[in-house]
C-alpha atoms as a PDB file:
ATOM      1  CA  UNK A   1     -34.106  17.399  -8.618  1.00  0.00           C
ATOM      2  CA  UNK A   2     -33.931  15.124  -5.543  1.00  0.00           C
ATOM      3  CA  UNK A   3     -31.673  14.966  -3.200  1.00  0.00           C
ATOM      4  CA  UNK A   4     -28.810  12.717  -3.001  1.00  0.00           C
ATOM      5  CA  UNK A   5     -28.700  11.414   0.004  1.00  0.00           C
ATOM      6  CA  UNK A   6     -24.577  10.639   1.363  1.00  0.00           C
ATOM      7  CA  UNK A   7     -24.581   6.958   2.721  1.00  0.00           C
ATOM      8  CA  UNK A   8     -24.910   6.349   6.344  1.00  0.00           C
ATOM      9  CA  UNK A   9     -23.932  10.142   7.432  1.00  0.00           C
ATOM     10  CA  UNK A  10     -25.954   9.346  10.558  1.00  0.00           C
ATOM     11  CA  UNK A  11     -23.432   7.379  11.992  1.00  0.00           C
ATOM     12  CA  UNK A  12     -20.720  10.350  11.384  1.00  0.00           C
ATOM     13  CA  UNK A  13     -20.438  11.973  14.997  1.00  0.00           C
ATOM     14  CA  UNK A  14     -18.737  15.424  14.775  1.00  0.00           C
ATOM     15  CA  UNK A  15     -16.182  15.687  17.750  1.00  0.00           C
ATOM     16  CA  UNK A  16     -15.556  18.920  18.676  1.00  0.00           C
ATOM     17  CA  UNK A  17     -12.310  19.129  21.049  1.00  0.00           C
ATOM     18  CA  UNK A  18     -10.637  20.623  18.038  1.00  0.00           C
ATOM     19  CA  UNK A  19     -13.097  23.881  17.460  1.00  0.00           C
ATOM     20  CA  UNK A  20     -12.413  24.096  21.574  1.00  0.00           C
ATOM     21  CA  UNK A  21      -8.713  23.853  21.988  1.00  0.00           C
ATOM     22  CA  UNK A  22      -5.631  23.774  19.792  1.00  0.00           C
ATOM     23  CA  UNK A  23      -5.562  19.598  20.390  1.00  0.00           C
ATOM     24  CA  UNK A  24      -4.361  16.838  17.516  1.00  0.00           C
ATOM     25  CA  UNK A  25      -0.702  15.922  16.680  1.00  0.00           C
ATOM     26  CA  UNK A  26      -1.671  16.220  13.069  1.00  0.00           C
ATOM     27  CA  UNK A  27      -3.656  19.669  13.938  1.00  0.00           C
ATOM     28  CA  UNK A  28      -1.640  22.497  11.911  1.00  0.00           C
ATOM     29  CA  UNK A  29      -4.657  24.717  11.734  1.00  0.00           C
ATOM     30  CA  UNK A  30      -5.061  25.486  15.567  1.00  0.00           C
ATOM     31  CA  UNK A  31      -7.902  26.807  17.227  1.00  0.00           C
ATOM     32  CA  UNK A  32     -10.369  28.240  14.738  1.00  0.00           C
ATOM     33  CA  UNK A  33     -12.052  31.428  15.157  1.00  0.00           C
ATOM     34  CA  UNK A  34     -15.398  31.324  17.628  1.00  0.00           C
ATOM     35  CA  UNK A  35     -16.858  32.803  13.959  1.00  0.00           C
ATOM     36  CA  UNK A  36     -15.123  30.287  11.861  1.00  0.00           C
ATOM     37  CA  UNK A  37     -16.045  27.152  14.535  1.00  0.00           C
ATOM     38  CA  UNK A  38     -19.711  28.178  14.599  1.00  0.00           C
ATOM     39  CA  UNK A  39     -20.286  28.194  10.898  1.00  0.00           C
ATOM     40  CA  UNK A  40     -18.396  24.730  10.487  1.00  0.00           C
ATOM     41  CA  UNK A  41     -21.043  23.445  13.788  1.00  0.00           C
ATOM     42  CA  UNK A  42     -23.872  24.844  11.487  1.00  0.00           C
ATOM     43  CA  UNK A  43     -23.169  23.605   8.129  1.00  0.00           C
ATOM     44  CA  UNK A  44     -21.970  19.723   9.967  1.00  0.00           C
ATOM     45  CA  UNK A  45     -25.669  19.770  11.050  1.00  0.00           C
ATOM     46  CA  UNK A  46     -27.391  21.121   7.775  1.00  0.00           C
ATOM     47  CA  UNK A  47     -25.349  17.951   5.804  1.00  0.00           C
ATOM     48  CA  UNK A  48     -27.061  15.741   7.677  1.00  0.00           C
ATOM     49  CA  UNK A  49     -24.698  15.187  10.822  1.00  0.00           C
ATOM     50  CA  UNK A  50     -27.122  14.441  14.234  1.00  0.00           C
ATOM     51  CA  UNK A  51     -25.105  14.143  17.376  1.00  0.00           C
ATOM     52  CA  UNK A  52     -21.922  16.162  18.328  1.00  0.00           C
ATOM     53  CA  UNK A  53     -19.464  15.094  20.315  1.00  0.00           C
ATOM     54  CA  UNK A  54     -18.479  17.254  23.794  1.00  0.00           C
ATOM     55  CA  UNK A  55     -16.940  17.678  26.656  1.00  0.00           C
ATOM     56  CA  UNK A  56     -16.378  20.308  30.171  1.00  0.00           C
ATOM     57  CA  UNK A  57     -12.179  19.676  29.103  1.00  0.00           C
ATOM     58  CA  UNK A  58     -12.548  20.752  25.659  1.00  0.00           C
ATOM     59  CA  UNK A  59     -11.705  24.369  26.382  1.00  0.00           C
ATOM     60  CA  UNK A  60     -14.189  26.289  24.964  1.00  0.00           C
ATOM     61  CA  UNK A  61     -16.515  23.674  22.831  1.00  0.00           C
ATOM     62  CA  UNK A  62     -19.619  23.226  24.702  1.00  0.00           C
ATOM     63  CA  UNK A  63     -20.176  27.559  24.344  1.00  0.00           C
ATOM     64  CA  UNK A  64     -19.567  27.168  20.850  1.00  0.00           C
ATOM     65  CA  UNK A  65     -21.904  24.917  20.808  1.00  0.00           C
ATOM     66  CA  UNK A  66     -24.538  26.542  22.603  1.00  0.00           C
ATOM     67  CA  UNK A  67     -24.076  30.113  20.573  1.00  0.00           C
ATOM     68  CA  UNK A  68     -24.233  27.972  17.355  1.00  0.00           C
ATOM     69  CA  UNK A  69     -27.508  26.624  17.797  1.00  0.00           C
ATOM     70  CA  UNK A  70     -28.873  29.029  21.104  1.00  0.00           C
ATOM     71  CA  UNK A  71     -30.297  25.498  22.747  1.00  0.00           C
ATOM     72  CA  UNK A  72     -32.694  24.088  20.440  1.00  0.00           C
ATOM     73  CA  UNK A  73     -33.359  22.801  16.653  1.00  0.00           C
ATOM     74  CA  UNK A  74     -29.607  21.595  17.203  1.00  0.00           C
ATOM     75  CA  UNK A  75     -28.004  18.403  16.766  1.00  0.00           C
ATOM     76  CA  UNK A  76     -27.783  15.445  19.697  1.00  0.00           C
ATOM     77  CA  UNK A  77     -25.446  16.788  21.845  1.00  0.00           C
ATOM     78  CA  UNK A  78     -22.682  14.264  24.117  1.00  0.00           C
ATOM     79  CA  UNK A  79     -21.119  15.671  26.186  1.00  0.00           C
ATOM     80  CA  UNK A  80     -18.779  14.754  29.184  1.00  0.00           C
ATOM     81  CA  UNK A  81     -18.878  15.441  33.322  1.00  0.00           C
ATOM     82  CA  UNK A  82     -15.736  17.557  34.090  1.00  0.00           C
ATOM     83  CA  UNK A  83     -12.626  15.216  34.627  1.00  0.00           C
ATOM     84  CA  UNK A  84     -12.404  16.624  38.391  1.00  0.00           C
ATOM     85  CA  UNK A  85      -9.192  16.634  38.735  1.00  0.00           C
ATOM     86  CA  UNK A  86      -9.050  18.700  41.743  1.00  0.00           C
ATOM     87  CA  UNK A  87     -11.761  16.723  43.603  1.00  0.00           C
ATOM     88  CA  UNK A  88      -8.805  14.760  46.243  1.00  0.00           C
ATOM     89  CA  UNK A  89      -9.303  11.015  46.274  1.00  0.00           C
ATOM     90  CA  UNK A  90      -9.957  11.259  50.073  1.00  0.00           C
ATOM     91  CA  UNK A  91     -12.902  13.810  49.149  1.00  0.00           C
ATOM     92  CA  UNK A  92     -15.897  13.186  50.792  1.00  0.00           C
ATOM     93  CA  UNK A  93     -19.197  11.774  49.084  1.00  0.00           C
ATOM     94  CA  UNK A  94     -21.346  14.486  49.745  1.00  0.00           C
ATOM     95  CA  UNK A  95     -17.706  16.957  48.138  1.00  0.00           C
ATOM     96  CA  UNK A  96     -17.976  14.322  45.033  1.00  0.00           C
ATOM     97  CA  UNK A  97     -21.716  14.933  44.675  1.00  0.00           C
ATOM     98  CA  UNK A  98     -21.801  18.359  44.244  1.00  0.00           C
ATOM     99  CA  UNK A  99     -18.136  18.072  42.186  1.00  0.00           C
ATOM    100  CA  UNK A 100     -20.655  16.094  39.753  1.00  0.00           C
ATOM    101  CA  UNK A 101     -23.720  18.278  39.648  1.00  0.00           C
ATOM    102  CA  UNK A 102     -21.555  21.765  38.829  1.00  0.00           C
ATOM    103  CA  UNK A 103     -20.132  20.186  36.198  1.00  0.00           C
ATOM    104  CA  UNK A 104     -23.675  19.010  34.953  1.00  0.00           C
ATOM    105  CA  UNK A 105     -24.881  22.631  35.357  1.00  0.00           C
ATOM    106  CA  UNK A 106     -22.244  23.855  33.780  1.00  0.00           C
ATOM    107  CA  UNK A 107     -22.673  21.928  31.064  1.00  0.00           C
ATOM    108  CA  UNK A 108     -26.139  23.038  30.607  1.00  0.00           C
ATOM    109  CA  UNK A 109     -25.475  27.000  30.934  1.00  0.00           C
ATOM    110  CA  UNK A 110     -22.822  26.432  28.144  1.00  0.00           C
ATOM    111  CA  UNK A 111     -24.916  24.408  25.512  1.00  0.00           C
ATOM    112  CA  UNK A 112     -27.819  26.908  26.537  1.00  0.00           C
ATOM    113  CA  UNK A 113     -29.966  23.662  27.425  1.00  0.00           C
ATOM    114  CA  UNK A 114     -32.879  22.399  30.174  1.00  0.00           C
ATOM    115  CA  UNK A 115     -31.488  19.344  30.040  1.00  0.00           C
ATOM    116  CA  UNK A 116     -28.634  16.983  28.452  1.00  0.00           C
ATOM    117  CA  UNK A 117     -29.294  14.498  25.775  1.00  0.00           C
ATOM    118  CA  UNK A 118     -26.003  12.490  26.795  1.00  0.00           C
ATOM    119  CA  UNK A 119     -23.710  12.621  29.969  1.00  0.00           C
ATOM    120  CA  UNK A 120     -20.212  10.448  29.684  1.00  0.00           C
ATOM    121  CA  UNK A 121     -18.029   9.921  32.641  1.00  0.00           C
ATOM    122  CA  UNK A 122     -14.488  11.416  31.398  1.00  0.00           C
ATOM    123  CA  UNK A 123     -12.999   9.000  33.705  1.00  0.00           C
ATOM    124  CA  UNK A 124     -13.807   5.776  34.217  1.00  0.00           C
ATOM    125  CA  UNK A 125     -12.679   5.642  37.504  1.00  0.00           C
ATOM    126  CA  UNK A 126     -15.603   7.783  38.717  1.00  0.00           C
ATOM    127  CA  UNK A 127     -17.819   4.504  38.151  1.00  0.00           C
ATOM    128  CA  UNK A 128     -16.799   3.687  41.672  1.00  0.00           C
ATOM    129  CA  UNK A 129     -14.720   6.554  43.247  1.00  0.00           C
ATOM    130  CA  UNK A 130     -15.484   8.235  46.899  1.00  0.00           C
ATOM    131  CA  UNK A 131     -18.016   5.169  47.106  1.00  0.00           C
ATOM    132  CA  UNK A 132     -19.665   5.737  44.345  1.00  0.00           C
ATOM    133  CA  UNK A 133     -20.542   9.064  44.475  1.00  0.00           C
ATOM    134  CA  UNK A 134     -20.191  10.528  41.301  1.00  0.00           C
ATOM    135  CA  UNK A 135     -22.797   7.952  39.624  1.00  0.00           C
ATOM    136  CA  UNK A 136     -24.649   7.750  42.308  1.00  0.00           C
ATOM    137  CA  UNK A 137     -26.026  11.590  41.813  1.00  0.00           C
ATOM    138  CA  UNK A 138     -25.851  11.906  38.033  1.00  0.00           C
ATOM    139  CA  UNK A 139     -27.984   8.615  38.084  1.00  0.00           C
ATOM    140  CA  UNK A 140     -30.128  11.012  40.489  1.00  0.00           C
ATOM    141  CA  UNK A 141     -30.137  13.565  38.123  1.00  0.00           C
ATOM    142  CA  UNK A 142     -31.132  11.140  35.340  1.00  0.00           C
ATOM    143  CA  UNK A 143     -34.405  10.315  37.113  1.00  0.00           C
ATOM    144  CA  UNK A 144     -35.327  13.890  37.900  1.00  0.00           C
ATOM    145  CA  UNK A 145     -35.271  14.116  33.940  1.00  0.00           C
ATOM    146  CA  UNK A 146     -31.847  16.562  33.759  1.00  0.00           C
ATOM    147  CA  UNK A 147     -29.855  14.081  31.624  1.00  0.00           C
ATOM    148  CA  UNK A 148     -31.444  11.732  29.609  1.00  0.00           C
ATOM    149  CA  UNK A 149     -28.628   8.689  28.709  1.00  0.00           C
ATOM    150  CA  UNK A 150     -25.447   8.631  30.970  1.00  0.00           C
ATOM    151  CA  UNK A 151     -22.629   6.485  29.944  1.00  0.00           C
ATOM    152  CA  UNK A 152     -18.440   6.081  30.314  1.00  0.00           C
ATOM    153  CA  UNK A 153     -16.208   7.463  27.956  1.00  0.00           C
ATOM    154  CA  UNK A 154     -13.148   4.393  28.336  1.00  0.00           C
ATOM    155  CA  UNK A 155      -9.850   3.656  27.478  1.00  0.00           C
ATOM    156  CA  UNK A 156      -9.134   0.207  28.283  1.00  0.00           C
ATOM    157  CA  UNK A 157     -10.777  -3.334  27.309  1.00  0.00           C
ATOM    158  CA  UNK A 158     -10.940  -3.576  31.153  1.00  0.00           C
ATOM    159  CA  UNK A 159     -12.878  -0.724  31.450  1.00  0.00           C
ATOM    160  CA  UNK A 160     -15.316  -1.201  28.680  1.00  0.00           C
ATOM    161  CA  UNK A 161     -16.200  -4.998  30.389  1.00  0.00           C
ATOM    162  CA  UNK A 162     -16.801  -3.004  33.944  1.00  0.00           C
ATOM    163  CA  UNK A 163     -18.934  -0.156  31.835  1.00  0.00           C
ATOM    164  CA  UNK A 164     -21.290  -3.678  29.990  1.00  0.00           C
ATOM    165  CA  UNK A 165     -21.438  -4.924  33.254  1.00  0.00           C
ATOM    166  CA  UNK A 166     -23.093  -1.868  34.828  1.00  0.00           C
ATOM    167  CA  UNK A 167     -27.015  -1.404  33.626  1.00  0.00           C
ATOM    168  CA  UNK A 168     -27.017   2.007  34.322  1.00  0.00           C
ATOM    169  CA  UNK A 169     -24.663   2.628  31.514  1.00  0.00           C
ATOM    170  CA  UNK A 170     -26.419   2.933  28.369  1.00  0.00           C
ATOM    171  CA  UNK A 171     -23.632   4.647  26.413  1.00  0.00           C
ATOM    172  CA  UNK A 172     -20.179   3.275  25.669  1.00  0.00           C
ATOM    173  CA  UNK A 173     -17.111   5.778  24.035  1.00  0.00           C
ATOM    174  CA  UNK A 174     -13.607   4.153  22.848  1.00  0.00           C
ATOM    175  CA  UNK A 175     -11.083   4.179  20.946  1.00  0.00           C
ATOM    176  CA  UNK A 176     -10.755   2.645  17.820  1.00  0.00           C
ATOM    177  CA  UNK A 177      -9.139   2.198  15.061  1.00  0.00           C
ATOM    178  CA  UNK A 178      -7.227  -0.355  12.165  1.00  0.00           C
ATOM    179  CA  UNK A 179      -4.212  -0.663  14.287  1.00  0.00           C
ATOM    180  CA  UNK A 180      -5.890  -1.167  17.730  1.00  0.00           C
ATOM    181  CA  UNK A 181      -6.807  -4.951  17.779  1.00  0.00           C
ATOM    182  CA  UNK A 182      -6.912  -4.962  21.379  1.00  0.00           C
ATOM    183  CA  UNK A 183     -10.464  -4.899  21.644  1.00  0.00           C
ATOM    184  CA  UNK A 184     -11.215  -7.330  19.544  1.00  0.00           C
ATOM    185  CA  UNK A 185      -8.337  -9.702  20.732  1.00  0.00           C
ATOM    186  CA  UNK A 186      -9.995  -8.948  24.643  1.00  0.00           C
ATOM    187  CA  UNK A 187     -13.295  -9.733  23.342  1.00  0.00           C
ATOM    188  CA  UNK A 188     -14.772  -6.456  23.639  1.00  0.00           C
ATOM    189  CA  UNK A 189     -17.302  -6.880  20.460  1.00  0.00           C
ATOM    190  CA  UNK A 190     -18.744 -10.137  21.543  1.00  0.00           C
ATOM    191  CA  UNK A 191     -19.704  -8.422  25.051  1.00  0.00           C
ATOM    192  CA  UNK A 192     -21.010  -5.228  23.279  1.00  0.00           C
ATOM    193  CA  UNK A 193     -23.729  -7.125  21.488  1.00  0.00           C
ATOM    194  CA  UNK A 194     -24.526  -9.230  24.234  1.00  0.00           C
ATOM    195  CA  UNK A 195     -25.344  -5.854  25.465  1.00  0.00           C
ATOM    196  CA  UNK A 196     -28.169  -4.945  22.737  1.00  0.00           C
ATOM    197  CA  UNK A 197     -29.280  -2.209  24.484  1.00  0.00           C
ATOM    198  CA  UNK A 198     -26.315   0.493  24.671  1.00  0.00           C
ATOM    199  CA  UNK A 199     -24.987   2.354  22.155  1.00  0.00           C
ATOM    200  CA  UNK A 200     -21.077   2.339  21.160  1.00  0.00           C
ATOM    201  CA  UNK A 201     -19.337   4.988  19.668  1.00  0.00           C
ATOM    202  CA  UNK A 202     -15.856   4.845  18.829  1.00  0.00           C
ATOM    203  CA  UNK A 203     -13.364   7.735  18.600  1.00  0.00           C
ATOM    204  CA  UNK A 204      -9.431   8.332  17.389  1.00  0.00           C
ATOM    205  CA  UNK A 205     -10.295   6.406  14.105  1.00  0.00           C
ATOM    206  CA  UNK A 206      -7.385   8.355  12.561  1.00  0.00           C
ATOM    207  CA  UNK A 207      -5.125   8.015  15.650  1.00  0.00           C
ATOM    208  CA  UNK A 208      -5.441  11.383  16.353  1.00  0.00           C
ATOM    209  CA  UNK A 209      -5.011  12.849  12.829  1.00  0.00           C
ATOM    210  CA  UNK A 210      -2.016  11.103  12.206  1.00  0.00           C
ATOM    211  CA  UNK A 211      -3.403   7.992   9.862  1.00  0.00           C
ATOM    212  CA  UNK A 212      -5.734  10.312   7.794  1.00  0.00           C
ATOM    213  CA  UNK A 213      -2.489  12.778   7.281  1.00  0.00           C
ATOM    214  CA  UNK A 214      -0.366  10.222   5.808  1.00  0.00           C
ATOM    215  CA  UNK A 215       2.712  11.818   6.667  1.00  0.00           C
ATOM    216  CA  UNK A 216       5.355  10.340   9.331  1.00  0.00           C
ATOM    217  CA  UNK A 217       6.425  13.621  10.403  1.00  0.00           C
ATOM    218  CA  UNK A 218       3.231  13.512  12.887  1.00  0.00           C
ATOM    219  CA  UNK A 219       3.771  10.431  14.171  1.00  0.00           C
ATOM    220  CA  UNK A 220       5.078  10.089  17.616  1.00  0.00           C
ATOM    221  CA  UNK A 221       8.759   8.264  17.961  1.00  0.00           C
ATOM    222  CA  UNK A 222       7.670   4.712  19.799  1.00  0.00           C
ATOM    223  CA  UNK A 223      10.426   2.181  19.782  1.00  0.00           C
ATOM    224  CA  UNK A 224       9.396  -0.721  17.413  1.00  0.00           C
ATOM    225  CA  UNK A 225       7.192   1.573  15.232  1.00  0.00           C
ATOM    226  CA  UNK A 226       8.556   2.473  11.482  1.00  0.00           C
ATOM    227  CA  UNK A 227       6.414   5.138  10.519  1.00  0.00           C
ATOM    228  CA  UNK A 228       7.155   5.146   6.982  1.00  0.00           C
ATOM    229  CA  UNK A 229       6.796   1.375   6.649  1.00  0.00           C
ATOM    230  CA  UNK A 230       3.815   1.253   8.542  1.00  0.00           C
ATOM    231  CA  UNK A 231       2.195   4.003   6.263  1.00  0.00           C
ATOM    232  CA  UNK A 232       3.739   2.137   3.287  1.00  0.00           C
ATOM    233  CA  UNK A 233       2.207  -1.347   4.296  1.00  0.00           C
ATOM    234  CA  UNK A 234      -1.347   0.801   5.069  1.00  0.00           C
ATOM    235  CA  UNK A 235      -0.968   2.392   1.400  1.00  0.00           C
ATOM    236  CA  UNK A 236      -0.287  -1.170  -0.138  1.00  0.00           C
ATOM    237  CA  UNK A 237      -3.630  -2.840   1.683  1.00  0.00           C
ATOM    238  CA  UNK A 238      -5.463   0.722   0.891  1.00  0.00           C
ATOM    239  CA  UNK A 239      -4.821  -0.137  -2.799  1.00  0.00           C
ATOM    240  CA  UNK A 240      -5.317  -3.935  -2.432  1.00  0.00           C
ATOM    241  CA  UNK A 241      -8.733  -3.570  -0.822  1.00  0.00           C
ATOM    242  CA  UNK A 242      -9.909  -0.681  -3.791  1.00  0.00           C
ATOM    243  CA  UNK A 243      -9.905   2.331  -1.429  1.00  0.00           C
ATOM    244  CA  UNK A 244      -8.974   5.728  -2.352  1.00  0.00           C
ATOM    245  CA  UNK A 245      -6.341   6.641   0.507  1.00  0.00           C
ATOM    246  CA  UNK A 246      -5.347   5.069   3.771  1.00  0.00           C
ATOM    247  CA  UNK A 247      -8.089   7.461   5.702  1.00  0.00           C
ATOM    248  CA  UNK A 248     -11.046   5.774   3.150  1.00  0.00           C
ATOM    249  CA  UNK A 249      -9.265   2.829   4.310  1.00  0.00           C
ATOM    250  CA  UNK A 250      -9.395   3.657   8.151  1.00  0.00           C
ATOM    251  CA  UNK A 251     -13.141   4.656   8.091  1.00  0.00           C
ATOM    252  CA  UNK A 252     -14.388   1.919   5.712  1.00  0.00           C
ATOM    253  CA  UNK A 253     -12.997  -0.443   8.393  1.00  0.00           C
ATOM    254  CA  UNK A 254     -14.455   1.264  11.361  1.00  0.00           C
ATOM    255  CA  UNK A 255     -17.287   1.783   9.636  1.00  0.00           C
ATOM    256  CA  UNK A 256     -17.611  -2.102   8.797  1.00  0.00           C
ATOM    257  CA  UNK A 257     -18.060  -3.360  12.341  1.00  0.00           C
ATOM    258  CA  UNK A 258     -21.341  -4.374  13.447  1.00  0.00           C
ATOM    259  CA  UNK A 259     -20.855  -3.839  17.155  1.00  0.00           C
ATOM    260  CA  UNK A 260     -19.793   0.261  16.627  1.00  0.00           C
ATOM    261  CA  UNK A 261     -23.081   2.536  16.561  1.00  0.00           C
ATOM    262  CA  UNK A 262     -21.106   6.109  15.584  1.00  0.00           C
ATOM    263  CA  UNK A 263     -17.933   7.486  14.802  1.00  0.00           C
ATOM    264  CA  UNK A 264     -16.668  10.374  16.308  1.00  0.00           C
ATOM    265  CA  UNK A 265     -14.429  12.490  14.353  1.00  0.00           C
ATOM    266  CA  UNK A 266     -12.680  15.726  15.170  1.00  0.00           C
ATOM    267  CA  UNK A 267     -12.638  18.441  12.349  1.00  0.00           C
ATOM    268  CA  UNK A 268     -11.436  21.720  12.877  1.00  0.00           C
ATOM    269  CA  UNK A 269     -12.422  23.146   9.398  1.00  0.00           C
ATOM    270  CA  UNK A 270     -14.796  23.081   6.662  1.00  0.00           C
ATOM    271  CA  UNK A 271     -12.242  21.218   4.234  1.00  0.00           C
ATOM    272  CA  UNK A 272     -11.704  18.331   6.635  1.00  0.00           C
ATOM    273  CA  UNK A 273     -15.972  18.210   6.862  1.00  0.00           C
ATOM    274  CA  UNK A 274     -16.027  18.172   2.997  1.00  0.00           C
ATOM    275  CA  UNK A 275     -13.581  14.868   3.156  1.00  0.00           C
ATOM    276  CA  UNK A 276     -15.373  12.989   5.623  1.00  0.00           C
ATOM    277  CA  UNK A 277     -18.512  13.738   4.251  1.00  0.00           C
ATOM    278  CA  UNK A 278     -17.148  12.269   0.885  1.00  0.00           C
ATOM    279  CA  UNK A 279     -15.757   9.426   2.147  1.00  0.00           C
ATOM    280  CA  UNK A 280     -19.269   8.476   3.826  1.00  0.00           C
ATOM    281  CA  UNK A 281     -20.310   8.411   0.114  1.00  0.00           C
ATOM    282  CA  UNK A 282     -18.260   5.068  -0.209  1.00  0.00           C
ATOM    283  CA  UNK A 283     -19.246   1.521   1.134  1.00  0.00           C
ATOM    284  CA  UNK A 284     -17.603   0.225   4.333  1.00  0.00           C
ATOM    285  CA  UNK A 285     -15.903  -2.835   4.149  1.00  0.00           C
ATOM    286  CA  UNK A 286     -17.767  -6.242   4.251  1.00  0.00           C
ATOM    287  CA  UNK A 287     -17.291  -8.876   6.956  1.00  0.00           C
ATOM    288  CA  UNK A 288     -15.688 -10.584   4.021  1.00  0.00           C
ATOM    289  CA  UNK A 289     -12.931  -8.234   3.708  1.00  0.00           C
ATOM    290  CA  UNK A 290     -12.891  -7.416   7.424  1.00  0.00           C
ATOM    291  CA  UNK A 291     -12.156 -10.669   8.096  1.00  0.00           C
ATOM    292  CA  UNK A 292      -9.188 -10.685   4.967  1.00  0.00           C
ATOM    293  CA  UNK A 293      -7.778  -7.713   5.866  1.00  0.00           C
ATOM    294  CA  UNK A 294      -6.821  -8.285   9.932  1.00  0.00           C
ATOM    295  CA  UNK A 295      -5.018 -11.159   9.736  1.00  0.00           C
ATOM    296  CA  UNK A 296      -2.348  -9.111   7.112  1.00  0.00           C
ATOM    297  CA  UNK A 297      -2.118  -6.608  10.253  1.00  0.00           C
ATOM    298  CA  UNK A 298       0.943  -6.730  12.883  1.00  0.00           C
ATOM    299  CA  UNK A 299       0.538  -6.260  16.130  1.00  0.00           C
ATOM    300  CA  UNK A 300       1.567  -3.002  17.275  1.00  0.00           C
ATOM    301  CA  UNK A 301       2.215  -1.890  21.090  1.00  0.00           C
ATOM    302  CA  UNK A 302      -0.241   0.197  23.390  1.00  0.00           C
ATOM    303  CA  UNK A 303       2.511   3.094  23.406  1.00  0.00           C
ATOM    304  CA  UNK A 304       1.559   3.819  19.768  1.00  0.00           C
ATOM    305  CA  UNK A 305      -2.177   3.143  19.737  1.00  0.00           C
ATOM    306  CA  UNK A 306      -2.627   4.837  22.893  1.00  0.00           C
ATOM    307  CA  UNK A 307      -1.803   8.442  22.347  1.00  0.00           C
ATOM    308  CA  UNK A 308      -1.829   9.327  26.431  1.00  0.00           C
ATOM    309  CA  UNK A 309       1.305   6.988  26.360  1.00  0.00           C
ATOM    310  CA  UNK A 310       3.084   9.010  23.626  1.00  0.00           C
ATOM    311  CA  UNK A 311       6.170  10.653  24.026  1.00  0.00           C
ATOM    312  CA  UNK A 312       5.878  14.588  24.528  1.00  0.00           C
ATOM    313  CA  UNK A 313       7.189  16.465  21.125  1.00  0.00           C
ATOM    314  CA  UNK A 314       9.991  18.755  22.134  1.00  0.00           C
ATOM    315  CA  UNK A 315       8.892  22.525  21.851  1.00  0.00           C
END
């Protein structure tokens, strides 16, 4: 019997901050097992999945990583320089160079690798911080063969047209999602494939978990924002546009946009694999219905789509 092949799984970027550290407002799992998060990084690769997504922050991720697959027949691995916090902003370039290249190595001791497939910047302030430093040795690194594509991992429109501008950046990370126009609005697709030659991935297509639960209990309390009606209205155009739940509705969109190369998706289990797996068995939505369904969207404010600007829940 042949195989039957799940539509466009390669696109499907498995983001591991989840199997590293207790992280998602609509997490209710916490941090899985080091036995339980290596068998859900094995079986994402054996359904076809080709590229995780990393980082130095996400607690203890990249060693899962590396004691699931022991540095080789593994997936693409992305993974992100260290957020250096502690490096001072009056550091000097030669403290910001070697900030940069212990983060690479550790990086490389974790995932159990000779070298790293993909290197983001965590912060895109490190473009151009301490003169440059930072880039200026991982782009050394990068021609002695250590790291093969290096890239920005963004957060702004604003930083994403710096991060096009730079041709040493061949890899682009943002977030994304239904109810974050302000890329498109900013103009952020247009310049991205102007830019043929650098891959875009976007991330938080759920909003952190809290689309794909469907449940306003998880959302944070931003003034102007009615949960319920929001999730009511996303139910309404979920049924309108002949999708099985408002998450098929969240990744058919994402999925639909010609300028986004991957989607990176947390999981923390097997059972959340199993749904995003099945919902890759699905079309996306057409430019046709792309370009129906965003004019029936409100605007809503950076507090809710950006999650770094959401309240802290009250222990």
């Amino acid at each position: 019997m042949l195989a039957v092949m799940r539509n466009d799984v390669s696109r499907l970027v498995l983001g591991t901050v989840q199997i590293g550290a207790p992280y998602g407002a609509a997490n209710q799992t916490g941090l899985p097992s080091t036995e339980r998060a290596i068998r859900l990084l094995r079986r994402a690769h054996r359904s076809g999945i080709r590229a995780f997504d990393t980082a130095r922050g996400y607690g203890e991720a990249e060693e899962r990583i590396g004691a699931a697959f022991n540095g080789s027949d593994g997936p693409s691995t992305i993974t992100k320089l260290d957020a250096l916090n502690g490096l001072l902003p009056n550091a000097t370039a030669a403290e910001a160079e070697a900030a940069a290249e212990a983060s690479v190595n550790a990086s490389l001791a974790n995932l159990k690798r000779a070298n790293l497939d993909t290197l983001l910047l965590h912060r895109a302030a490190h473009l151009s911080s301490h003169g440059g430093a930072v880039w200026r040795r991982l782009l050394r690194l990068q021609k002695a063969g250590v790291i093969r594509r290096l890239g920005v991992s963004v957060q702004t429109p604003d930083e994403a047209f710096t991060a096009l501008s730079m041709r040493t950046v061949s890899h682009i990370q943002l977030p994304f999602n239904l109810l974050d126009q302000r890329w498109r609005e900013a103009g952020v697709p247009a310049a991205a494939k102007a830019r043929g030659d650098v891959l875009i991935h976007a991330r938080s297509i759920y909003l952190q978990g809290i689309l794909a639960a469907e449940d306003s209990a998880f959302w944070p309390k931003v003034h102007g924002v009615d949960a319920e009606g929001t999730l009511y209205m996303l139910d309404t155009l979920a049924q309108l546009f002949q999708r099985m739940s408002i998450a098929d509705l969240c990744l058919a969109y994402v999925r639909g946009q010609d300028w986004i190369h991957g989607l990176v998706i947390g999981m923390e289990t097997e059972e959340q694999l199993d749904r995003n797996l099945a919902l890759f068995d699905s079309e996306p939505l057409s430019s046709i219905e792309i370009a129906d369904l965003e004019p029936r969207l409100p605007r809503f404010p950076e507090a809710l789509v950006n999650p770094a600007l959401w309240p802290r829940r009250s222990e």
